[in-house]
C-alpha atoms as a PDB file:
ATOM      1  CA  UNK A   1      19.670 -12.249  69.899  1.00  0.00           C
ATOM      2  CA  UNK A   2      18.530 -15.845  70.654  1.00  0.00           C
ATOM      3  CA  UNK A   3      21.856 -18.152  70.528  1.00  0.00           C
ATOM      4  CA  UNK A   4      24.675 -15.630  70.474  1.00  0.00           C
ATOM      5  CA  UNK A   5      26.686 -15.043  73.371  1.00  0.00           C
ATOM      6  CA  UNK A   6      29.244 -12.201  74.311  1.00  0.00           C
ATOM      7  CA  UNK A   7      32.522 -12.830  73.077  1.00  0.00           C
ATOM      8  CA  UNK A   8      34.664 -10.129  74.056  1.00  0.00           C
ATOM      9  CA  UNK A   9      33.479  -6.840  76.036  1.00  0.00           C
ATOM     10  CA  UNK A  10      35.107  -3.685  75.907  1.00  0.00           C
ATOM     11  CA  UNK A  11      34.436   0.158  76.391  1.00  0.00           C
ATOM     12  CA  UNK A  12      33.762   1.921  73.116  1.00  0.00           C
ATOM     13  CA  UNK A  13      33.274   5.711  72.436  1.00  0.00           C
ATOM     14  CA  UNK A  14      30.514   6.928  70.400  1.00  0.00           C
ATOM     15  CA  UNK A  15      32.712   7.896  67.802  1.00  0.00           C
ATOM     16  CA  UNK A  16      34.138   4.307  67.387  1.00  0.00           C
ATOM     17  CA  UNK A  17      30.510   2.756  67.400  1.00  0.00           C
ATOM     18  CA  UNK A  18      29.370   4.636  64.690  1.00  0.00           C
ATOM     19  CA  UNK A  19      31.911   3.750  62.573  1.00  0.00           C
ATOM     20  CA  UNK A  20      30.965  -0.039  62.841  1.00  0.00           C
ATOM     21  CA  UNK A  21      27.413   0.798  62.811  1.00  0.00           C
ATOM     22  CA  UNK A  22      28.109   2.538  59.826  1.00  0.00           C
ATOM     23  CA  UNK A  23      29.746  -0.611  58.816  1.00  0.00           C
ATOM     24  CA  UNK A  24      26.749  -2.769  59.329  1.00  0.00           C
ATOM     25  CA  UNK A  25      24.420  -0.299  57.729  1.00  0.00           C
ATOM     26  CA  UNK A  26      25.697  -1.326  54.245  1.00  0.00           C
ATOM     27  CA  UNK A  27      23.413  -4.336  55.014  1.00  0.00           C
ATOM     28  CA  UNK A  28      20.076  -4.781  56.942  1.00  0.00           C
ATOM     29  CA  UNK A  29      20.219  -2.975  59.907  1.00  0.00           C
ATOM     30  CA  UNK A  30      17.673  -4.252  62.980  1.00  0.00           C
ATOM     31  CA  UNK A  31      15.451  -1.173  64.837  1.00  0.00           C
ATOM     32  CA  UNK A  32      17.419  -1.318  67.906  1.00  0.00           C
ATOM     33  CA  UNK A  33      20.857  -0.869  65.450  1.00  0.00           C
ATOM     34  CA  UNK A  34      19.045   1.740  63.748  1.00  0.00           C
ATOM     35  CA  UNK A  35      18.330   3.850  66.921  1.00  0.00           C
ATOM     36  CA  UNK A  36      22.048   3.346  67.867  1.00  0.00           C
ATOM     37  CA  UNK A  37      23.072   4.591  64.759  1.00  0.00           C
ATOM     38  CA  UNK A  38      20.913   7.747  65.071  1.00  0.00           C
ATOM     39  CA  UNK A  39      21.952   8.615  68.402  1.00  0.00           C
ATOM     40  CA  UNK A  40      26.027   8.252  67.762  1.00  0.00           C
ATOM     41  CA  UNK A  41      25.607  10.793  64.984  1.00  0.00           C
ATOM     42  CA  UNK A  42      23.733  13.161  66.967  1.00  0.00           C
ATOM     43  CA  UNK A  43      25.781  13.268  69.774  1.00  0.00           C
ATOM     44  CA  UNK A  44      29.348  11.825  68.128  1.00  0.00           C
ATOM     45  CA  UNK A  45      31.592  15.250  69.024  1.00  0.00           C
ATOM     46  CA  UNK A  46      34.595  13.623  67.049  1.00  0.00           C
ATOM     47  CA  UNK A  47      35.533  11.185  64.088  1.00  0.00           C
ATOM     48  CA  UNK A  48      36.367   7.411  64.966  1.00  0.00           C
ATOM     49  CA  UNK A  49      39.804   8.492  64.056  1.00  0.00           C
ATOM     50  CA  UNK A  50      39.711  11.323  66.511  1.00  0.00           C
ATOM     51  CA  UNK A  51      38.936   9.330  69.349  1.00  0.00           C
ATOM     52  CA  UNK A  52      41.250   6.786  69.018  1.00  0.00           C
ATOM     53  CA  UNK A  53      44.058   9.545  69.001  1.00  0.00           C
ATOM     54  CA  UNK A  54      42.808  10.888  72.197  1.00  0.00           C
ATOM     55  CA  UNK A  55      42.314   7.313  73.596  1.00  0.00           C
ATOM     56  CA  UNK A  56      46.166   6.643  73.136  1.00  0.00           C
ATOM     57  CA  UNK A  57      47.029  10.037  74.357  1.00  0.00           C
ATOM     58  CA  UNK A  58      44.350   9.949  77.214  1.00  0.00           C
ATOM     59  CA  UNK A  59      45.706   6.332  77.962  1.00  0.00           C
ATOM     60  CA  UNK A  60      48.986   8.118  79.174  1.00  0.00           C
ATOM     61  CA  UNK A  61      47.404   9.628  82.374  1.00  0.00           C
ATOM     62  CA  UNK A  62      47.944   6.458  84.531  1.00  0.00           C
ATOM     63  CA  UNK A  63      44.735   7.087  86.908  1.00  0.00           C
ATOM     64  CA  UNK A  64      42.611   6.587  84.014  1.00  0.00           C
ATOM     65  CA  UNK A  65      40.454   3.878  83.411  1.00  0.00           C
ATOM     66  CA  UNK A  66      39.467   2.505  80.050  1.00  0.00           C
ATOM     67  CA  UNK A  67      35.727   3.356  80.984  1.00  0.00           C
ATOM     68  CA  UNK A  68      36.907   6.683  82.056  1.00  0.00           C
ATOM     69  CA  UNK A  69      38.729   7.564  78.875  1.00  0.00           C
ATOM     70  CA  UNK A  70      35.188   6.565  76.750  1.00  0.00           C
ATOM     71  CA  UNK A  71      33.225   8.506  79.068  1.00  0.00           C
ATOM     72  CA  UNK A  72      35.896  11.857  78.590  1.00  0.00           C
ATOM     73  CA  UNK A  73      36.004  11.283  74.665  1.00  0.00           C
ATOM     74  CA  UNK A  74      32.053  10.730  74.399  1.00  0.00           C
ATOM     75  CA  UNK A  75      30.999  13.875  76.728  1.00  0.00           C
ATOM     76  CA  UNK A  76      34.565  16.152  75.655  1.00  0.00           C
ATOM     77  CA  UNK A  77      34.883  18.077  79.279  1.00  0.00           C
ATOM     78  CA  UNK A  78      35.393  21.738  78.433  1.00  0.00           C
ATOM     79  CA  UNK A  79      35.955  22.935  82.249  1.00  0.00           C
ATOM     80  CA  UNK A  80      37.698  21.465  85.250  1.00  0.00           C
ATOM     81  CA  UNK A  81      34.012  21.351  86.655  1.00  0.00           C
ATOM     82  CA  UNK A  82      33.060  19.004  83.860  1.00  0.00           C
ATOM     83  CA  UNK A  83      36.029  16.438  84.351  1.00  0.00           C
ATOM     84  CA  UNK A  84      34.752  16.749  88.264  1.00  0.00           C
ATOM     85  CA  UNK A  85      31.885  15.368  87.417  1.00  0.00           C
ATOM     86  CA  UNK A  86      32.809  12.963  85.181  1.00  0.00           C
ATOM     87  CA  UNK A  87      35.033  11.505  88.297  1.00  0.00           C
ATOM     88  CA  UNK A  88      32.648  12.164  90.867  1.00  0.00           C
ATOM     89  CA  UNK A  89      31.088   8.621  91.865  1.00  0.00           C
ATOM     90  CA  UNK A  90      34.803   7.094  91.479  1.00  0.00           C
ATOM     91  CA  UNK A  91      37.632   6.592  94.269  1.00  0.00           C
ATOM     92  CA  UNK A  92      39.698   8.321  91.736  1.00  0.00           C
ATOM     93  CA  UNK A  93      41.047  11.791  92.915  1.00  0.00           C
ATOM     94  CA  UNK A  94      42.692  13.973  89.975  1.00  0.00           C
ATOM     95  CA  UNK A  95      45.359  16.327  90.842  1.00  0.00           C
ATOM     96  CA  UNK A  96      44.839  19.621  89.047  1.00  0.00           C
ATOM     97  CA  UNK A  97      47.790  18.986  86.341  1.00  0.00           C
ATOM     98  CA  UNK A  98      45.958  16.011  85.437  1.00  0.00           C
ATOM     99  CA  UNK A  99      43.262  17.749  84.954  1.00  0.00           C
ATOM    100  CA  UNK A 100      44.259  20.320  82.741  1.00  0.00           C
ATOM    101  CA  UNK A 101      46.219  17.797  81.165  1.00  0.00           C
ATOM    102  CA  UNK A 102      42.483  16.176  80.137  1.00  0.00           C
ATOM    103  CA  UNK A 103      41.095  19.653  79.458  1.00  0.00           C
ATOM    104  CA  UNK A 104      44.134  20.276  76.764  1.00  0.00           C
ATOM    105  CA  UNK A 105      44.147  16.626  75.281  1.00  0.00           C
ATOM    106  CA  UNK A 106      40.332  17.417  74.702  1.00  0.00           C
ATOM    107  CA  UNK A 107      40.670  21.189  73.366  1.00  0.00           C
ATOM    108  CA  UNK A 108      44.001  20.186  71.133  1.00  0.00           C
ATOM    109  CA  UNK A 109      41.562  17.200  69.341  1.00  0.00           C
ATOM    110  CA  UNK A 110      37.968  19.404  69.151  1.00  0.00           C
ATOM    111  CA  UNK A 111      39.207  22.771  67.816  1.00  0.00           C
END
């Protein structure tokens, strides 16, 4: 990592990072890529394609935050307990429609 510097930063859902990891792992792959790698397909609930389709749809809901939208796509909320909690450390108070409106985006791309 000596001599490169961050170019650009943004919020990226397990999904879409194993898709470039996958990507990367048609050449070498360093140990810290290849425990990256291993944990987005463990825990990766939907394609790369997927969760760019939710992104858009999740983008819609205009109290959401880009790092709010990853963190909904990477954990997929089944119950308006689970979106609570998801919100719970932010200033950001859901009304319920907007919830359910995250509980059906979520349900409509997972079943």
């Amino acid at each position: 990592m000596i001599g490169k510097r961050v170019v650009e930063e943004k919020p990226t859902t397990i999904p879409e990072a194993l898709e470039l990891l996958e990507k990367q792992k048609k050449g070498e792959m360093e140990y810290s890529q290849r425990l990256a790698y291993d944990y987005a397909q463990k825990f990766a609930g939907v394609d790369a394609e997927t969760a760019r389709k939710m992104r858009e749809e999740l983008s819609q809901i205009e109290k959401l935050n880009e790092a709010q939208i990853v963190a909904i796509i990477d954990l997929l909320p089944k119950t308006k307990q689970d979106v609570e909690v998801i919100f719970q450390k932010t200033r950001t108070r859901l009304e319920d429609s907007e919830i359910n409106q995250i509980l059906e985006i979520v349900k409509k791309h997972t079943e």
